[in-house]
PDB file of N, CA and C in Angstrom:
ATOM      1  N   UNK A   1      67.771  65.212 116.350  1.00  0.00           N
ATOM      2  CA  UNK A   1      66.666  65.418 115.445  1.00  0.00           C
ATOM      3  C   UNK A   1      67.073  66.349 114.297  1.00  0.00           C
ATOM      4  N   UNK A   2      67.939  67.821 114.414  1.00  0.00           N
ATOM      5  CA  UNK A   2      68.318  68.492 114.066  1.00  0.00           C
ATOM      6  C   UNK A   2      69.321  67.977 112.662  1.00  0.00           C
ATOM      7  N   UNK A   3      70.067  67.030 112.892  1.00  0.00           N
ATOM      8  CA  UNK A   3      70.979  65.998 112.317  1.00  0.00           C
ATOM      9  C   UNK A   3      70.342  65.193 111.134  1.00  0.00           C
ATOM     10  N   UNK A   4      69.416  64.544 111.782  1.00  0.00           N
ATOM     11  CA  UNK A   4      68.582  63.589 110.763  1.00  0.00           C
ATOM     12  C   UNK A   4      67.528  64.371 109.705  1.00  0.00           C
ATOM     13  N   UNK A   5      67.250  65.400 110.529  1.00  0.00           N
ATOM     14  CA  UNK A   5      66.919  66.284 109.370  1.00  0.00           C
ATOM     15  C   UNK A   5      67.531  67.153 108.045  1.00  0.00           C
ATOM     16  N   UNK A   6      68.296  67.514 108.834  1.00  0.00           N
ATOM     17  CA  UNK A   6      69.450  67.933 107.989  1.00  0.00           C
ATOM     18  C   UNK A   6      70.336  67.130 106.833  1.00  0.00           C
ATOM     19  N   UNK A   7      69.924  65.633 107.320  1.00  0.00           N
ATOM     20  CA  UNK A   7      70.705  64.448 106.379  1.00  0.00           C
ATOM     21  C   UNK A   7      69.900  64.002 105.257  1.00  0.00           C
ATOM     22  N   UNK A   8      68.458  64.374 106.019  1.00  0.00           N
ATOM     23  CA  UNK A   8      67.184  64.281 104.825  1.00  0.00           C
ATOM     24  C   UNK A   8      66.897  65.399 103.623  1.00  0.00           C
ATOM     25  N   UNK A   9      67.527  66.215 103.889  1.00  0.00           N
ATOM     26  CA  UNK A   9      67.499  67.675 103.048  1.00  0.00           C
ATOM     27  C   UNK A   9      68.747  67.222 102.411  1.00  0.00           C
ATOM     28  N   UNK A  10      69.972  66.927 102.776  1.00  0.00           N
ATOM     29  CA  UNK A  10      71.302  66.629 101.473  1.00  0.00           C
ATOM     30  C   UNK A  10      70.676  65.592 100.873  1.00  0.00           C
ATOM     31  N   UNK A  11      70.081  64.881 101.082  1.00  0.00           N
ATOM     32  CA  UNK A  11      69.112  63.387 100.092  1.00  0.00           C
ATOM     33  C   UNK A  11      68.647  63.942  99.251  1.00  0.00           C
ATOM     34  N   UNK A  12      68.422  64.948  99.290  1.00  0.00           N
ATOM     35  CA  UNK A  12      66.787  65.823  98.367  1.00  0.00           C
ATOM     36  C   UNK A  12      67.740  67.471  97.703  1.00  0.00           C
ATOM     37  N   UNK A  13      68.230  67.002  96.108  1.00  0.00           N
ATOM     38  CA  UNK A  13      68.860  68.540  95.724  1.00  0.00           C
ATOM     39  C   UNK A  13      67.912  69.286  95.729  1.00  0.00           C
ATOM     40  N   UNK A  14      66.882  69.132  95.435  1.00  0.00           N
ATOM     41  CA  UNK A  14      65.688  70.212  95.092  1.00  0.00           C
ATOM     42  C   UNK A  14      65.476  71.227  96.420  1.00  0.00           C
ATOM     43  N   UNK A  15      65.354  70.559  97.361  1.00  0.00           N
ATOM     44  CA  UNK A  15      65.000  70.612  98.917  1.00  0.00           C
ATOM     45  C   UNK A  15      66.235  71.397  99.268  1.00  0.00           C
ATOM     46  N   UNK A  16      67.356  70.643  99.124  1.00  0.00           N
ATOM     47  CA  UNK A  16      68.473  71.614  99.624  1.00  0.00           C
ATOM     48  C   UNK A  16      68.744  72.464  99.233  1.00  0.00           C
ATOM     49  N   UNK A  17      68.390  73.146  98.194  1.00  0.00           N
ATOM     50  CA  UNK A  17      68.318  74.032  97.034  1.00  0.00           C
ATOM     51  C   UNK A  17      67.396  75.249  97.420  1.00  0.00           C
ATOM     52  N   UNK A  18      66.281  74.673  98.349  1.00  0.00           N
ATOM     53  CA  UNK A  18      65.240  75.618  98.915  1.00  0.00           C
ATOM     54  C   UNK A  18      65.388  76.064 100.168  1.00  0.00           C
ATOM     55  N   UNK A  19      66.051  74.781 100.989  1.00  0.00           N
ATOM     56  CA  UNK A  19      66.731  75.196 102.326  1.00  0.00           C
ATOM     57  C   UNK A  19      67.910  76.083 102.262  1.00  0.00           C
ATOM     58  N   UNK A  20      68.949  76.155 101.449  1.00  0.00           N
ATOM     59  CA  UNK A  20      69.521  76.783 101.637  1.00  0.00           C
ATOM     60  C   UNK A  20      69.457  78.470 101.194  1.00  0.00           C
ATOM     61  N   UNK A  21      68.565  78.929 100.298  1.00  0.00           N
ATOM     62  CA  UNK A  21      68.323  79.743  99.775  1.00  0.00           C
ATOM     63  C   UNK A  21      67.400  80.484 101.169  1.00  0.00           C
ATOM     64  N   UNK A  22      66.114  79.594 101.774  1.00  0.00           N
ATOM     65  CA  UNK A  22      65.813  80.026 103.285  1.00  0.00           C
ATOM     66  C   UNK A  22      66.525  80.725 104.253  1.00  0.00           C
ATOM     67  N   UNK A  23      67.907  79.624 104.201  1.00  0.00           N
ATOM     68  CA  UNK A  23      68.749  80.367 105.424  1.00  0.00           C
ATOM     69  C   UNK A  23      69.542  81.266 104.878  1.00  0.00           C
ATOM     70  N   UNK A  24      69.575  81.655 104.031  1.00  0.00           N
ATOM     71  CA  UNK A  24      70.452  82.685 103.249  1.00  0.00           C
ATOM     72  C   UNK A  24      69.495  84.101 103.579  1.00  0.00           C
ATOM     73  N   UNK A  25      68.094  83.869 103.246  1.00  0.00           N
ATOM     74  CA  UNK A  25      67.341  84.921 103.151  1.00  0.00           C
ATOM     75  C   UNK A  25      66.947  85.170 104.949  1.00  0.00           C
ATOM     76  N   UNK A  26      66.846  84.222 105.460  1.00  0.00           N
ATOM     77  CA  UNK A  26      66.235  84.221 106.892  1.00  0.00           C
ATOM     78  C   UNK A  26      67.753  85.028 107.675  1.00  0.00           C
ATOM     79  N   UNK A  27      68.721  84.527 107.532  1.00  0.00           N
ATOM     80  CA  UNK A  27      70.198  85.321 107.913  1.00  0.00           C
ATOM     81  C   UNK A  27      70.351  86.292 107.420  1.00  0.00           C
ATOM     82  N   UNK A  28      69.730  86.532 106.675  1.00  0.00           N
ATOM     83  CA  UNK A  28      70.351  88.241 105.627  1.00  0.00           C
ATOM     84  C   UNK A  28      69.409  89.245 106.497  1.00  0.00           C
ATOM     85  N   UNK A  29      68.274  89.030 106.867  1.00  0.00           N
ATOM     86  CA  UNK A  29      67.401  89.552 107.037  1.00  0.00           C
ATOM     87  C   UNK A  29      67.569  90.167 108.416  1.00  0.00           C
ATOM     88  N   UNK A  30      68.458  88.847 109.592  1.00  0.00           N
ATOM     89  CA  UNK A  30      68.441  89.196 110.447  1.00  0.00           C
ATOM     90  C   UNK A  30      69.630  90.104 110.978  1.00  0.00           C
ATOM     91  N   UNK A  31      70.580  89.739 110.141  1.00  0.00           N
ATOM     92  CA  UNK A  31      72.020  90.757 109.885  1.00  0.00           C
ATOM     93  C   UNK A  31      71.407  92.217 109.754  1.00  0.00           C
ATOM     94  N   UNK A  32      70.862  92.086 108.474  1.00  0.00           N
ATOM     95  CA  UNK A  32      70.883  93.572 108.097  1.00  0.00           C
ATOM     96  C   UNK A  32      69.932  94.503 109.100  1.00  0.00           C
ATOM     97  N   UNK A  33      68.883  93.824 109.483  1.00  0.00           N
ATOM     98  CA  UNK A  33      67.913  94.221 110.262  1.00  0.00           C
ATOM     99  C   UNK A  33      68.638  94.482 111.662  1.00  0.00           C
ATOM    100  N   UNK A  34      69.655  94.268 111.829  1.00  0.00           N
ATOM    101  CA  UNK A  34      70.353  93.505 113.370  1.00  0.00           C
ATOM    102  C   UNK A  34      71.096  95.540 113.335  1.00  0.00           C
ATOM    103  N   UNK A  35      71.984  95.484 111.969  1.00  0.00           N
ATOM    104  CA  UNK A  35      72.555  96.805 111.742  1.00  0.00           C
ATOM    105  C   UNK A  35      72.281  97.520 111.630  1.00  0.00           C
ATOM    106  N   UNK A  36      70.989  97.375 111.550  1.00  0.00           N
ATOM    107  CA  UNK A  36      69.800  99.135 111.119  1.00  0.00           C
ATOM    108  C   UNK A  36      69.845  99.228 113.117  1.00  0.00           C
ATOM    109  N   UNK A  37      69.443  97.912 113.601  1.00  0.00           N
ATOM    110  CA  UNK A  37      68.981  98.427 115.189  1.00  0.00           C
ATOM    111  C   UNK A  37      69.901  98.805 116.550  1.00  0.00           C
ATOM    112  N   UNK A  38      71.591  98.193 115.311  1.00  0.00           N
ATOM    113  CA  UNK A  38      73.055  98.829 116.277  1.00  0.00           C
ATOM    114  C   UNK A  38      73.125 100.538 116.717  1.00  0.00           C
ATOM    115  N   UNK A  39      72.238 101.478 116.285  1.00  0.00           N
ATOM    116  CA  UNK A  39      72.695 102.810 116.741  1.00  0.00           C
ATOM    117  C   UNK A  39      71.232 103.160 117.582  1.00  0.00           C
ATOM    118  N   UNK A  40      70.438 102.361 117.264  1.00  0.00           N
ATOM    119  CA  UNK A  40      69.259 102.421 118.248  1.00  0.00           C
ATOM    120  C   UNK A  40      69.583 101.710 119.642  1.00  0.00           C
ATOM    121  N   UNK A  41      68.854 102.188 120.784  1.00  0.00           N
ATOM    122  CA  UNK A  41      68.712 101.428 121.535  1.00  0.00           C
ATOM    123  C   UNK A  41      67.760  99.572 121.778  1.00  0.00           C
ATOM    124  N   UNK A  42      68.352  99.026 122.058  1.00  0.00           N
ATOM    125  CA  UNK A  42      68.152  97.334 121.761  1.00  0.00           C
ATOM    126  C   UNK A  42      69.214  96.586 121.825  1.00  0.00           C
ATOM    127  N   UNK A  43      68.842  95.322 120.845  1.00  0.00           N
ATOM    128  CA  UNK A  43      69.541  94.437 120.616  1.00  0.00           C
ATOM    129  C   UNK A  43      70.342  94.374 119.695  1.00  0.00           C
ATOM    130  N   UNK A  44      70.906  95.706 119.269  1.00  0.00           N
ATOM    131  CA  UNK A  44      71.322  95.205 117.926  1.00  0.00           C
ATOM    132  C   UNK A  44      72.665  94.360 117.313  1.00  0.00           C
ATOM    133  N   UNK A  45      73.771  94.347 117.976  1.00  0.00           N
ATOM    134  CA  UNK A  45      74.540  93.598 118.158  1.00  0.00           C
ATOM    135  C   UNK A  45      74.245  92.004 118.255  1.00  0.00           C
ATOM    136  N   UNK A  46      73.259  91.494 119.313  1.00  0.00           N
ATOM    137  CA  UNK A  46      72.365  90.637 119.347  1.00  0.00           C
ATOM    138  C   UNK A  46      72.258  89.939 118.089  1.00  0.00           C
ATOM    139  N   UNK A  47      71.442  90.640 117.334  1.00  0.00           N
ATOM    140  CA  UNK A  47      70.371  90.226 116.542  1.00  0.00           C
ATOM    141  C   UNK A  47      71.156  90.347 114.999  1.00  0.00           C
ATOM    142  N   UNK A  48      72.500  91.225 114.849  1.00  0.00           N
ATOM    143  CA  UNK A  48      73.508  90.588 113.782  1.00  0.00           C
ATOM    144  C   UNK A  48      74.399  89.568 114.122  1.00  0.00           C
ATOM    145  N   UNK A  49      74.677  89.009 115.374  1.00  0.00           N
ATOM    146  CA  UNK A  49      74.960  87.869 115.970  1.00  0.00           C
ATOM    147  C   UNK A  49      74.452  86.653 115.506  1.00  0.00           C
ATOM    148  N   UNK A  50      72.658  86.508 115.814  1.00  0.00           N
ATOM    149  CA  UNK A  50      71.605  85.770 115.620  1.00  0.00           C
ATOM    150  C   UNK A  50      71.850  85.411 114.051  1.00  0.00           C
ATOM    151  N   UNK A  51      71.800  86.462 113.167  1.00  0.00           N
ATOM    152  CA  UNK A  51      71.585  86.427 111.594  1.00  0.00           C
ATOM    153  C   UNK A  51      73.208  85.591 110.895  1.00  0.00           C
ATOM    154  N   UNK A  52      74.652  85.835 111.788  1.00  0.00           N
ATOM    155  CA  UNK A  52      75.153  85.418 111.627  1.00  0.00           C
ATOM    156  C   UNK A  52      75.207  83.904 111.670  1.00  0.00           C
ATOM    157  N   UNK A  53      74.952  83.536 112.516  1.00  0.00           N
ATOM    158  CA  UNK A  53      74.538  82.239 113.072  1.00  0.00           C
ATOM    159  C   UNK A  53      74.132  81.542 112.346  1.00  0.00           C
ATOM    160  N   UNK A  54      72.938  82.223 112.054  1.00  0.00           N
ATOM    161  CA  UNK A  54      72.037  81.781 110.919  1.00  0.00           C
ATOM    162  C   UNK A  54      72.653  81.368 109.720  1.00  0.00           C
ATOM    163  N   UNK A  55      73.346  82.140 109.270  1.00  0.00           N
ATOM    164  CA  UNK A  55      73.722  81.892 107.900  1.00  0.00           C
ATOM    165  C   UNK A  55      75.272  81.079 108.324  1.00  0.00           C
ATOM    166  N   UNK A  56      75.856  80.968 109.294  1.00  0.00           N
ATOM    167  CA  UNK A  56      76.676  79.919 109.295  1.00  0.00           C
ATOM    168  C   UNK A  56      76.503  78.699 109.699  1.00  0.00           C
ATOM    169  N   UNK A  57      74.517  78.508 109.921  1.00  0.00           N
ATOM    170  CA  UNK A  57      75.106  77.088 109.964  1.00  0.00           C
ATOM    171  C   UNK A  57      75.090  76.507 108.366  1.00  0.00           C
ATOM    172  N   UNK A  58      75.260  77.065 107.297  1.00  0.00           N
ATOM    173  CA  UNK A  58      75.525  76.483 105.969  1.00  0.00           C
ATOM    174  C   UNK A  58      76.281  77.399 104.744  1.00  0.00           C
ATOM    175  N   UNK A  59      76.837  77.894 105.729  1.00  0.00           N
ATOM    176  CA  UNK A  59      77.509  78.952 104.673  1.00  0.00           C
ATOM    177  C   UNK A  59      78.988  79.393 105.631  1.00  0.00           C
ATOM    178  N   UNK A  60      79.893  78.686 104.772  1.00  0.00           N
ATOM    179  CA  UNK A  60      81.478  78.585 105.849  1.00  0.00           C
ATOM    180  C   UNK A  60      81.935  79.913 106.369  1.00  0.00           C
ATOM    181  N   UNK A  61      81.586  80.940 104.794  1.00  0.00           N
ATOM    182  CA  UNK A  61      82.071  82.670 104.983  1.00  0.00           C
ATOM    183  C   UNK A  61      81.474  83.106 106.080  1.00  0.00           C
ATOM    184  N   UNK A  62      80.450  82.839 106.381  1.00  0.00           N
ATOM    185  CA  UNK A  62      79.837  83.517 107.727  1.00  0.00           C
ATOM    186  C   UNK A  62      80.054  82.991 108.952  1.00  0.00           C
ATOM    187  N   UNK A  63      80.548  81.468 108.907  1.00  0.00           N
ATOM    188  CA  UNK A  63      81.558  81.672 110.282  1.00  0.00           C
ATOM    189  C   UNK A  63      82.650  82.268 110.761  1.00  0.00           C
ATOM    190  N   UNK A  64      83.445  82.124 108.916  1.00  0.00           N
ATOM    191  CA  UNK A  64      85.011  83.399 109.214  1.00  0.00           C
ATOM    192  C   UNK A  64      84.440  85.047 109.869  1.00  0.00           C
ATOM    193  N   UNK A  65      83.503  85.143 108.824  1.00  0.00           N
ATOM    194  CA  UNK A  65      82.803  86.747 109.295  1.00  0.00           C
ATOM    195  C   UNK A  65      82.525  87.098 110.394  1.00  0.00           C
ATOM    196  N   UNK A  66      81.497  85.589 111.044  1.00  0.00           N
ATOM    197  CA  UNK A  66      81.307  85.705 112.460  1.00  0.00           C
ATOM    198  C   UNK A  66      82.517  86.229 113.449  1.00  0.00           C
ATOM    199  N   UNK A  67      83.345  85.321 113.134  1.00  0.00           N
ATOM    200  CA  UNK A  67      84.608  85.159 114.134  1.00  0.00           C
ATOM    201  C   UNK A  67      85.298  86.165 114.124  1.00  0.00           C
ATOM    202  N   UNK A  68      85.700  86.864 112.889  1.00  0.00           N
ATOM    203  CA  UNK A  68      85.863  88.088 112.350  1.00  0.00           C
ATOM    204  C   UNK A  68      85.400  89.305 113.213  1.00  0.00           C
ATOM    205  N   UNK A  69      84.312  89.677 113.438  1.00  0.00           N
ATOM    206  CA  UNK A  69      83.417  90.778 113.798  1.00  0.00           C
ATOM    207  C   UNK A  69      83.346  90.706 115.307  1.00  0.00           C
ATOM    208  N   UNK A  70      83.387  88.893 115.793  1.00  0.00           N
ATOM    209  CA  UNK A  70      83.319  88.959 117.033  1.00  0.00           C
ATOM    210  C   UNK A  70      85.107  89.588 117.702  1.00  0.00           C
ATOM    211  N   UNK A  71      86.214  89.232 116.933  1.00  0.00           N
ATOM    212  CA  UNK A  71      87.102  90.087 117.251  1.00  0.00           C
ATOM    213  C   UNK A  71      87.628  91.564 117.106  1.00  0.00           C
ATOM    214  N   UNK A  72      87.202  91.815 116.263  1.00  0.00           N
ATOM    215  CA  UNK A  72      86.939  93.365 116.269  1.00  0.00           C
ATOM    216  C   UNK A  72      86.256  94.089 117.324  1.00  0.00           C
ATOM    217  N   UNK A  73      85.275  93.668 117.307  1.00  0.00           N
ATOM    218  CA  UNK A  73      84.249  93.965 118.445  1.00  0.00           C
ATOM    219  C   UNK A  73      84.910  93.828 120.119  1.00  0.00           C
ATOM    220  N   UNK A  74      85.500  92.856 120.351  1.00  0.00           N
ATOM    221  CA  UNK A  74      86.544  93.178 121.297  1.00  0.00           C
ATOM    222  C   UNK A  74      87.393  93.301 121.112  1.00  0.00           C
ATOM    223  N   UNK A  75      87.808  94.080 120.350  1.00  0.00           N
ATOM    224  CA  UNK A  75      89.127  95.213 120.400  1.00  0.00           C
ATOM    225  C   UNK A  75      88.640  96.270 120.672  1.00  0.00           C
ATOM    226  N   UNK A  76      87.766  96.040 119.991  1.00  0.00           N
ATOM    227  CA  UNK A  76      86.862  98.029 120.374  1.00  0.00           C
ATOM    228  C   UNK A  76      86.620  98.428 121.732  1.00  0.00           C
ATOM    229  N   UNK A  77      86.268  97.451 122.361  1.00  0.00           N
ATOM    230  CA  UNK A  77      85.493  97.061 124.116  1.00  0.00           C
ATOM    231  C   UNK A  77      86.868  97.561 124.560  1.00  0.00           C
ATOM    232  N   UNK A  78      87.638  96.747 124.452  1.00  0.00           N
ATOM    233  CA  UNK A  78      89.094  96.430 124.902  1.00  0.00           C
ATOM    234  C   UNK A  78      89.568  98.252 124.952  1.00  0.00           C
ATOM    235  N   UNK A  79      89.762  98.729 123.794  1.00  0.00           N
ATOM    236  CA  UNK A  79      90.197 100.277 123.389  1.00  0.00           C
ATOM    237  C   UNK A  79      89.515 101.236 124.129  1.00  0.00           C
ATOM    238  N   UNK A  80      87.898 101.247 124.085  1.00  0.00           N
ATOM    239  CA  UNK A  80      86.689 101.835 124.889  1.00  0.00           C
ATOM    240  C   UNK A  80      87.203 101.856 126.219  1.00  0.00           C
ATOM    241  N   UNK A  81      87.257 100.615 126.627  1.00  0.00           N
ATOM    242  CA  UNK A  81      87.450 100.529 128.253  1.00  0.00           C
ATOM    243  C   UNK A  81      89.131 101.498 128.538  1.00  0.00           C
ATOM    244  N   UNK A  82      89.823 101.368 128.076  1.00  0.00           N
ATOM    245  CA  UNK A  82      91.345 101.607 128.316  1.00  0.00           C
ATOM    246  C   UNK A  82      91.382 103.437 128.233  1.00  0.00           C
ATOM    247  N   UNK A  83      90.052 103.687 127.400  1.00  0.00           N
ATOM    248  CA  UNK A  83      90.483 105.263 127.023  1.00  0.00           C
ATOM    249  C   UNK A  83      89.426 105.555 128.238  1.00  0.00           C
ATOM    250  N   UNK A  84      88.536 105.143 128.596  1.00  0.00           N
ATOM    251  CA  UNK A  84      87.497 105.539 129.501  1.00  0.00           C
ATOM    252  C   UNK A  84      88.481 105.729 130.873  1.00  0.00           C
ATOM    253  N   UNK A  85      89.208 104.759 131.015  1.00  0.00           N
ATOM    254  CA  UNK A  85      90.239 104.628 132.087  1.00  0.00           C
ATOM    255  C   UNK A  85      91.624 105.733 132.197  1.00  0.00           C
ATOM    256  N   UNK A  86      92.014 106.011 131.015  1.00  0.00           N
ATOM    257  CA  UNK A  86      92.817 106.814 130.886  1.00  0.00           C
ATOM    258  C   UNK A  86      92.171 108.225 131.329  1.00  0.00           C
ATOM    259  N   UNK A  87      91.246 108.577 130.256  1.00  0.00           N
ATOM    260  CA  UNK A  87      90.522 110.053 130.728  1.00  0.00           C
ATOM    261  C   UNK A  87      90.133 109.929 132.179  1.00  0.00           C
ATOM    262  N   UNK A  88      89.637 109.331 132.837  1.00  0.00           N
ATOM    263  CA  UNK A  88      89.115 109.403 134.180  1.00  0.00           C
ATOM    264  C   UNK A  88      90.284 109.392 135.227  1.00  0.00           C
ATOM    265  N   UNK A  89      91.242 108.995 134.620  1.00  0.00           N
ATOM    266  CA  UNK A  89      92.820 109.430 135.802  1.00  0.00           C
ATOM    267  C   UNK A  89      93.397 110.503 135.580  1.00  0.00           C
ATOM    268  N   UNK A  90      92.964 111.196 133.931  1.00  0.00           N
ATOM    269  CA  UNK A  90      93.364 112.632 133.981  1.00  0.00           C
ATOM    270  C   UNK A  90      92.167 113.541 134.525  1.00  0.00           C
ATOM    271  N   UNK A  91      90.927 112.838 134.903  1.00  0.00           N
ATOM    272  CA  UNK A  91      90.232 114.222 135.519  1.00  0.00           C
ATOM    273  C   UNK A  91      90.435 114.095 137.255  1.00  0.00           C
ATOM    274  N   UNK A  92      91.751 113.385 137.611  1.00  0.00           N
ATOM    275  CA  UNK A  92      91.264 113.258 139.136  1.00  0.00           C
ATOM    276  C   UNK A  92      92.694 114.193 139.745  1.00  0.00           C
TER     277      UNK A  92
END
């Protein structure tokens, strides 16, 4: 359904013109909103995930970005975990 809709919006410049400007604004929104709620407790990781998403399903940069951030992000985990491990064999 998702498909045929989507094939009906490239038929229509005007339309695609409005759709895409939607998911631009509907993804921006949820990114930035996603990064205000990363030092709070929540979802916030989540929810710049979500916004990414968003804006990649029509916008190529935000899948590199996606993919991007999602590796960083485990490196950090990766680093986190290894130093958590290290300090805890020097307090024993």
């Amino acid at each position: 359904m998702l498909r045929t809709t989507r094939a009906w919006v490239a038929r229509h410049p005007r339309v695609e013109v409005a759709y895409r400007i939607g998911v631009g604004v509907v993804g921006t929104v949820l990114t930035l909103g996603g990064l205000v709620l990363v030092p709070l407790p929540g979802p916030g990781w989540l929810v710049v995930f979500l916004g990414l998403a968003v804006l990649g399903t029509e916008f190529h940069w935000a899948r590199r970005l996606a993919g991007w951030v999602k590796r960083m992000l485990d490196r950090f985990w990766q680093w986190w975990r290894q130093r958590r491990a290290a300090r805890a064999a020097r307090e024993r």
